[in-house]
Protein backbone atom coordinates (compact mmCIF):
# COMPACT_ATOMS: atom_id res chain seq x y z
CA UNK A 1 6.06 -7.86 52.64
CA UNK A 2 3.93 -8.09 49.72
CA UNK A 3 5.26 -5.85 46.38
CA UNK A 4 2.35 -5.51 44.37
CA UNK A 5 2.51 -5.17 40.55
CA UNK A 6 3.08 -2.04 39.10
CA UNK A 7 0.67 -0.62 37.21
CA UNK A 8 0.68 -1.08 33.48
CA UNK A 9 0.73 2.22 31.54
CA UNK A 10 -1.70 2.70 28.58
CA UNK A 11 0.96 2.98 26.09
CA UNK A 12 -0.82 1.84 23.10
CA UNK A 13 -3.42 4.78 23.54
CA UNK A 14 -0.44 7.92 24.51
CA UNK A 15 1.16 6.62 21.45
CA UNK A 16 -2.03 6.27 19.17
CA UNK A 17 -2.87 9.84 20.91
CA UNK A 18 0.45 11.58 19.90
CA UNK A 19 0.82 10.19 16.44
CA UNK A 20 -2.93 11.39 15.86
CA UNK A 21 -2.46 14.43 16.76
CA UNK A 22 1.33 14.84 14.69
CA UNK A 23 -0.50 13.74 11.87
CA UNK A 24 -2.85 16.61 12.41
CA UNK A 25 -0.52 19.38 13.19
CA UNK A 26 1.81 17.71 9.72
CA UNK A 27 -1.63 17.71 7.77
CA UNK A 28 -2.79 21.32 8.67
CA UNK A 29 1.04 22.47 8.25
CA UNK A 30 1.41 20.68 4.70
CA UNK A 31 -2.20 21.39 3.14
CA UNK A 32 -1.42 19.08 0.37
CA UNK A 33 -1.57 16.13 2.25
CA UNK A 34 -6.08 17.15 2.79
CA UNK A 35 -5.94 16.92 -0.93
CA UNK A 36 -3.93 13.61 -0.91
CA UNK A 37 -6.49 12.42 1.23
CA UNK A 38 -9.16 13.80 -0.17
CA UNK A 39 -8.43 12.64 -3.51
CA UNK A 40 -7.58 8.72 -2.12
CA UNK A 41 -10.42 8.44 -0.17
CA UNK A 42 -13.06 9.86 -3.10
CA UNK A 43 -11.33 7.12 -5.24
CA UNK A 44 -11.99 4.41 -2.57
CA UNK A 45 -15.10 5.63 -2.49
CA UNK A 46 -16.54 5.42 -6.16
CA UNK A 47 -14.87 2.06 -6.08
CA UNK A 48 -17.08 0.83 -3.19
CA UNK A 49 -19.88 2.31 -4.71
CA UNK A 50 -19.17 1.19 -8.46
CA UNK A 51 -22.20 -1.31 -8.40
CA UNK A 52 -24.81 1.75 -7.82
CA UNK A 53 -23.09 4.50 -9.55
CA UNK A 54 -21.48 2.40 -12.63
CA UNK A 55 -24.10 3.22 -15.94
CA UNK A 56 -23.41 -0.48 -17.26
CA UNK A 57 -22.52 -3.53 -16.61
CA UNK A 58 -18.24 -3.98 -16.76
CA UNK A 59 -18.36 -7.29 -18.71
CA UNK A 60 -21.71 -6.50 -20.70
CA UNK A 61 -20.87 -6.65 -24.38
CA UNK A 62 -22.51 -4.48 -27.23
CA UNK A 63 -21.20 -5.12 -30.69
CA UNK A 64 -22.88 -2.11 -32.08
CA UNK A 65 -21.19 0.50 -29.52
CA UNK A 66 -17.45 -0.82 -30.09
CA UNK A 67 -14.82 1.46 -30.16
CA UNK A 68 -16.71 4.33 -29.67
CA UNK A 69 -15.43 8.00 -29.00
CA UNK A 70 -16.85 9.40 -25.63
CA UNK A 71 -20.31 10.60 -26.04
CA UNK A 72 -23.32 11.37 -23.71
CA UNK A 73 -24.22 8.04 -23.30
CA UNK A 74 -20.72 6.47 -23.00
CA UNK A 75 -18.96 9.35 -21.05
CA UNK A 76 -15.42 7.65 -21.66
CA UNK A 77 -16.18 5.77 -24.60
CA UNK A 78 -16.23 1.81 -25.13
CA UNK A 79 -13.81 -0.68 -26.11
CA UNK A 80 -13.33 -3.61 -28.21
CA UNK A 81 -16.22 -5.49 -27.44
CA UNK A 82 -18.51 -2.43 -26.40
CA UNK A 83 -18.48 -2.61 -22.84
CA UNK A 84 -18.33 0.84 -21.21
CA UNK A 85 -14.99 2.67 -20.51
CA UNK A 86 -16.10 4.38 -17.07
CA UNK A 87 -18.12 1.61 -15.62
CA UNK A 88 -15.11 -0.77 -16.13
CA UNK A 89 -12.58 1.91 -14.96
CA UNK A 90 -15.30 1.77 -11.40
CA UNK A 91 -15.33 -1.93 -11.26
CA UNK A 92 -11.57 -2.09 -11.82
CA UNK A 93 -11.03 0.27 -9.33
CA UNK A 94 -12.05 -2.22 -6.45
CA UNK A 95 -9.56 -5.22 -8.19
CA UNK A 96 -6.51 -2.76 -7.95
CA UNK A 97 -6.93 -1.45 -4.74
CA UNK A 98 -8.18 -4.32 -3.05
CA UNK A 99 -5.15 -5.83 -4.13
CA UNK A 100 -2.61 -3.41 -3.25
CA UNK A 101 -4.27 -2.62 0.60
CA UNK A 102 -4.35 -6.65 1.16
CA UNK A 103 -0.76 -7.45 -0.01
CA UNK A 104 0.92 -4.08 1.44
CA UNK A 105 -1.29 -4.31 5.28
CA UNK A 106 0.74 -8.40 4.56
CA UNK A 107 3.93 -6.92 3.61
CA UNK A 108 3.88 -4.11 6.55
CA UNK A 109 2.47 -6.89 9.19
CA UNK A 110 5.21 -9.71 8.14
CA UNK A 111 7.89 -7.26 7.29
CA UNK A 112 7.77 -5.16 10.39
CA UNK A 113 7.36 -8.11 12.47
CA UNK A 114 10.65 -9.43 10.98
CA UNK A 115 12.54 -6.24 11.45
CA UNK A 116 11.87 -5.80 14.85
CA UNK A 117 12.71 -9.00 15.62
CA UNK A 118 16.30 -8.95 13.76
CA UNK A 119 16.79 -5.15 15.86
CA UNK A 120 15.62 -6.16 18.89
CA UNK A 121 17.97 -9.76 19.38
CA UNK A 122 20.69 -8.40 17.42
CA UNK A 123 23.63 -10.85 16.64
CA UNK A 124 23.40 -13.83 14.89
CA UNK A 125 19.82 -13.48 14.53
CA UNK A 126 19.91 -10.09 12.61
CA UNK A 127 22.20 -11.27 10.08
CA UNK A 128 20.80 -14.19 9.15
CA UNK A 129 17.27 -12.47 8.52
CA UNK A 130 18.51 -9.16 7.06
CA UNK A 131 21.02 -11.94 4.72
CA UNK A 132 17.39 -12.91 3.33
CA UNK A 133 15.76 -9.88 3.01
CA UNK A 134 19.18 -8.55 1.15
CA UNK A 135 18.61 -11.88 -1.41
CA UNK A 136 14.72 -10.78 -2.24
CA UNK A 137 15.91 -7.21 -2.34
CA UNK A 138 18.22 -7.75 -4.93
CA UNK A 139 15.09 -8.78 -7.26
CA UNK A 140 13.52 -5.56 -8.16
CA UNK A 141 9.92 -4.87 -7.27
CA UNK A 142 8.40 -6.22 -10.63
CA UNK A 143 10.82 -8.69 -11.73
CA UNK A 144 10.02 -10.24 -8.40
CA UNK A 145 6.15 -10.27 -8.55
CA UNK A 146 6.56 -11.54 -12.25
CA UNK A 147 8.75 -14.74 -11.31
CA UNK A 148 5.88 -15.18 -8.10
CA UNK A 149 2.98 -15.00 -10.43
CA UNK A 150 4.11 -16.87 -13.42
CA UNK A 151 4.83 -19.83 -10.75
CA UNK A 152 1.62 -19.62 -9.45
CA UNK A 153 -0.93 -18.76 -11.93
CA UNK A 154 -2.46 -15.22 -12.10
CA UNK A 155 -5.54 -14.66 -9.30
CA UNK A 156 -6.47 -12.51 -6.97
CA UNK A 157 -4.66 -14.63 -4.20
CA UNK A 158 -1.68 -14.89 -5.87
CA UNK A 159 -1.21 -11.10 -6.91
CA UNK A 160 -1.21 -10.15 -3.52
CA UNK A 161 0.97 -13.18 -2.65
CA UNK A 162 3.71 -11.67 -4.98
CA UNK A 163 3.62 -7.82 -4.13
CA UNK A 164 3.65 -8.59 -0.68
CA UNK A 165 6.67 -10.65 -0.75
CA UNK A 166 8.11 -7.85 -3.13
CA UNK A 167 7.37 -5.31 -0.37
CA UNK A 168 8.65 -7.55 2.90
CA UNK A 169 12.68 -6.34 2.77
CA UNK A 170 11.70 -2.69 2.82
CA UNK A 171 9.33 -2.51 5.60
CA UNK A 172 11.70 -5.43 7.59
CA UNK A 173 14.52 -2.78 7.09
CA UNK A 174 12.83 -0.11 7.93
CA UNK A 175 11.08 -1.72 11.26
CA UNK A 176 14.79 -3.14 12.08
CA UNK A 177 16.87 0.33 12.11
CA UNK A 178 14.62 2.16 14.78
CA UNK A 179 14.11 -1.00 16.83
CA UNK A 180 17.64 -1.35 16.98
CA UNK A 181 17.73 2.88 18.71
CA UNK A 182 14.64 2.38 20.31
CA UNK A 183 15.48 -1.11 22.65
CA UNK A 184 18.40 1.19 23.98
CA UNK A 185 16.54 3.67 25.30
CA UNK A 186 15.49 4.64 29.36
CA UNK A 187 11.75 3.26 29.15
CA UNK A 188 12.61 -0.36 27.22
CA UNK A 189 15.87 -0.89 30.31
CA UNK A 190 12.96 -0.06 33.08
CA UNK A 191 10.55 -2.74 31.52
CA UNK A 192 13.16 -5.18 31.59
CA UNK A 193 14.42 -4.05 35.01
CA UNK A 194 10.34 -5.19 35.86
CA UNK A 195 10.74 -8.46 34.58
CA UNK A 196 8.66 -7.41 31.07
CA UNK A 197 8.60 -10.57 28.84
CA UNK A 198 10.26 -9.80 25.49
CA UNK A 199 7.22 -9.68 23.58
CA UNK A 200 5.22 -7.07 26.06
CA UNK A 201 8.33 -4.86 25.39
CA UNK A 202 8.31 -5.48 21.35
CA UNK A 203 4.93 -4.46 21.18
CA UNK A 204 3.60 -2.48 24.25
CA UNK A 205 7.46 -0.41 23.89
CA UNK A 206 8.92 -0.56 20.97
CA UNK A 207 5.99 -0.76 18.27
CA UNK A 208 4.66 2.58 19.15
CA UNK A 209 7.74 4.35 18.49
CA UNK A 210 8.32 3.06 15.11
CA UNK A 211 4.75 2.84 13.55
CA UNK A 212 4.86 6.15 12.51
CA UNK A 213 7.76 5.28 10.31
CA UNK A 214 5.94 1.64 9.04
CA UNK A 215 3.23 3.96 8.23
CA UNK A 216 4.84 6.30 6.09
CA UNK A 217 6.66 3.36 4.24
CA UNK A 218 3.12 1.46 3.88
CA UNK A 219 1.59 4.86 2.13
CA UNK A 220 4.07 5.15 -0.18
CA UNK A 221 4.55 1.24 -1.05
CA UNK A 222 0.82 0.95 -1.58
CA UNK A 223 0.99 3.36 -4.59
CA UNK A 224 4.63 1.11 -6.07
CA UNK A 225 2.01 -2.15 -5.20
CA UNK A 226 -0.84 -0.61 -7.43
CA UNK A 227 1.52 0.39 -10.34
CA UNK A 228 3.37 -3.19 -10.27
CA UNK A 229 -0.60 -4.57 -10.12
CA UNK A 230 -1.06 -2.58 -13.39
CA UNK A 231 2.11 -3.52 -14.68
CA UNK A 232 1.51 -7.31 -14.31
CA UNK A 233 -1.62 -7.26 -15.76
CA UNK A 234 -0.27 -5.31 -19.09
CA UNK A 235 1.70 -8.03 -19.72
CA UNK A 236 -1.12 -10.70 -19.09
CA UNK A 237 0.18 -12.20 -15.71
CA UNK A 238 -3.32 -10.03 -13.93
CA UNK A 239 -6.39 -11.03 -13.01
CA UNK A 240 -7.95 -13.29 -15.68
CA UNK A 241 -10.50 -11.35 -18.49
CA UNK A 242 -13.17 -10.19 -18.63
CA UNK A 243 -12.57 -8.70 -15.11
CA UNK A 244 -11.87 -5.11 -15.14
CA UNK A 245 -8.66 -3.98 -13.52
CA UNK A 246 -6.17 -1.28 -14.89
CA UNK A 247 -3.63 -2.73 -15.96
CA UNK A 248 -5.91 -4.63 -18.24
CA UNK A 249 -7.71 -1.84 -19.57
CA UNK A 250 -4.18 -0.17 -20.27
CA UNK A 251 -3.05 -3.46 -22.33
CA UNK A 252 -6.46 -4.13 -24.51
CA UNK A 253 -6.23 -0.32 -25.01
CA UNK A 254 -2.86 -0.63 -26.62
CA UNK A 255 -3.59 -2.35 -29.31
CA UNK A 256 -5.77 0.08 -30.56
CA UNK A 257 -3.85 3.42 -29.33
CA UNK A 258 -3.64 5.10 -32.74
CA UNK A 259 -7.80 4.80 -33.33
CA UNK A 260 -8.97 4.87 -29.63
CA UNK A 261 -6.68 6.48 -27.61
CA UNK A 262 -9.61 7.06 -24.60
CA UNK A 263 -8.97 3.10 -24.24
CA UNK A 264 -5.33 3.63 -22.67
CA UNK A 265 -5.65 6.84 -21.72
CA UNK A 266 -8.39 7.11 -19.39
CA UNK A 267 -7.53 3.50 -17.00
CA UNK A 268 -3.35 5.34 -16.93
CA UNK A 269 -5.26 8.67 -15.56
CA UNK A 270 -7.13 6.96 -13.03
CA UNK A 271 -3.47 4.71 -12.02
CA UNK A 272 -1.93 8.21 -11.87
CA UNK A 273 -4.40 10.44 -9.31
CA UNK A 274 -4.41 7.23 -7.49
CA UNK A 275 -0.45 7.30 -6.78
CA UNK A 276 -0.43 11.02 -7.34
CA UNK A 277 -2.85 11.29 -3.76
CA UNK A 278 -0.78 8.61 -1.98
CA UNK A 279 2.64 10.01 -2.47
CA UNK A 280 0.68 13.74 -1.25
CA UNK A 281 -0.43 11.77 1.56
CA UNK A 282 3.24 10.11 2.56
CA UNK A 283 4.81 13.49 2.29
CA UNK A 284 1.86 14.87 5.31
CA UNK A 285 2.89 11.16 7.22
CA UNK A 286 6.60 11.99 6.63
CA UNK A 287 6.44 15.38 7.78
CA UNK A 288 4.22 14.56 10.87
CA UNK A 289 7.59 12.05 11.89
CA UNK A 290 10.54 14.04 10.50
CA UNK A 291 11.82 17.08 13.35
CA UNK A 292 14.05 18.58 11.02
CA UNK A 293 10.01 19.29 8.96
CA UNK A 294 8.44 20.30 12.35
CA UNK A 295 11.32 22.90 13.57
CA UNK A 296 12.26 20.75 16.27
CA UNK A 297 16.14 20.54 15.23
């Protein structure tokens, strides 16, 4: 007698389908996580579309125009060398998030990966890793990304090198502590009663379950990876001048504070709304996950 195979369920798409439509019911519930949204996306936005909507060029100096108030013709004013505030806020835009979406979607990808794989084999296995990810938590988030960078060299690369290494113990711990309820439960004991290899059950199983958490954790670590972005480059370890980023505006600004205070002021708004949006959007992601939010407790 033959036993055919049994048929594998679409997983992947039930789970994709039920964390869409939590997010949904969390977003419509929470109405501060549409303007979280909103306001992230219009900010992606305007920096995909700085080289069309930007009224100069970002490294185009005019020695006449420096250090100029906002006007009609500068909206946000002009710095040092007279290169325009709000074109330069645009065009540095795309160098801080670019940075902080490629080294957190790193982090989350490596860090998750790890967790699951310490909660899932358990023993041995899970202390040694989670031993390592204690030894690079113990390095706070900036301290951490400074020691990476100054190593290195500051680029583009390397920035994202050092935040994502900075962000790999919190998403490893925070992958590892479901895993470790989820591999216990009814569904993950019948794919292993079918002879389910371990990695079918890590990710056709187990990943489903947790990514709403990994999620969560990635929305709110991209805003801490775009502040310690800023934070590197105001003490000169950013992208090399005369590329725009924030951090850099916030630091050339500084010396002149007491005259031109639009200098500082205008690249710290623009770091704020930023993580101001993303940590509206992580409370919407953390209530679409949390029962005790939804009434279900």
């Amino acid at each position: 007698m033959t036993v055919l195979p049994a048929p594998r369920p679409a997983y992947w798409r039930r789970s994709l389908a039920a964390i869409g439509s939590g997010l949904l019911a969390a977003f419509n519930t929470n109405k501060t996580s549409w303007v979280g949204l909103g306001l992230f996306l219009f900010v992606c936005l305007l920096a995909i579309l700085a080289p069309w909507i930007a009224p100069y060029d970002p490294i185009d100096q005019n020695i006449l125009f420096r250090l100029k108030p906002p006007s009609a013709e500068h909206w946000l004013g002009t710095d040092y060398y007279g290169r325009d505030t709000l074109s330069r806020i645009l065009y540095g835009a795309r160098i801080s998030l670019m940075i902080g979406l490629f080294a957190i979607t790193s982090a989350m990808i490596i860090g998750s990966f790890i967790g699951m794989i310490a909660g899932y084999y358990g023993g041995s296995v899970d202390i040694v890793i989670m031993q390592i990810m204690d030894v690079l938590l113990a390095f706070p988030s900036l301290i951490l990304g400074l020691i990476v960078v100054a190593m290195l060299g500051p680029s583009v690369a390397n920035l994202v090198i050092a935040i994502s290494l900075t962000a790999i113990p919190p998403f490893a711990r925070i992958a590892r502590a479901p895993t470790i309820a989820v591999k216990e439960r009814e569904f993950v004991e019948a794919g292993r009663a079918l002879g389910y290899s371990n990695p079918r059950i890590l990710f056709g199983h187990i990943l489903p379950n947790i990514l709403p958490e990994i999620l969560v954790m990635g929305s709110l670590w991209l805003a801490t990876a775009i502040r310690v972005e800023a934070s590197l480059a105001f003490i000169g370890l950013g992208v090399s001048p005369p590329t725009a980023t924030w951090g850099g505006m916030i630091r050339e600004g500084f010396e002149n504070i007491l005259d031109s205070f639009w200098l500082a002021l205008f690249p710290s708004l623009a770091i704020l709304i930023v993580v101001f949006s993303l940590n509206l959007l992580g409370d919407g992601l953390r209530d679409a996950i949390d029962p005790r939010l939804k009434g279900e407790e």
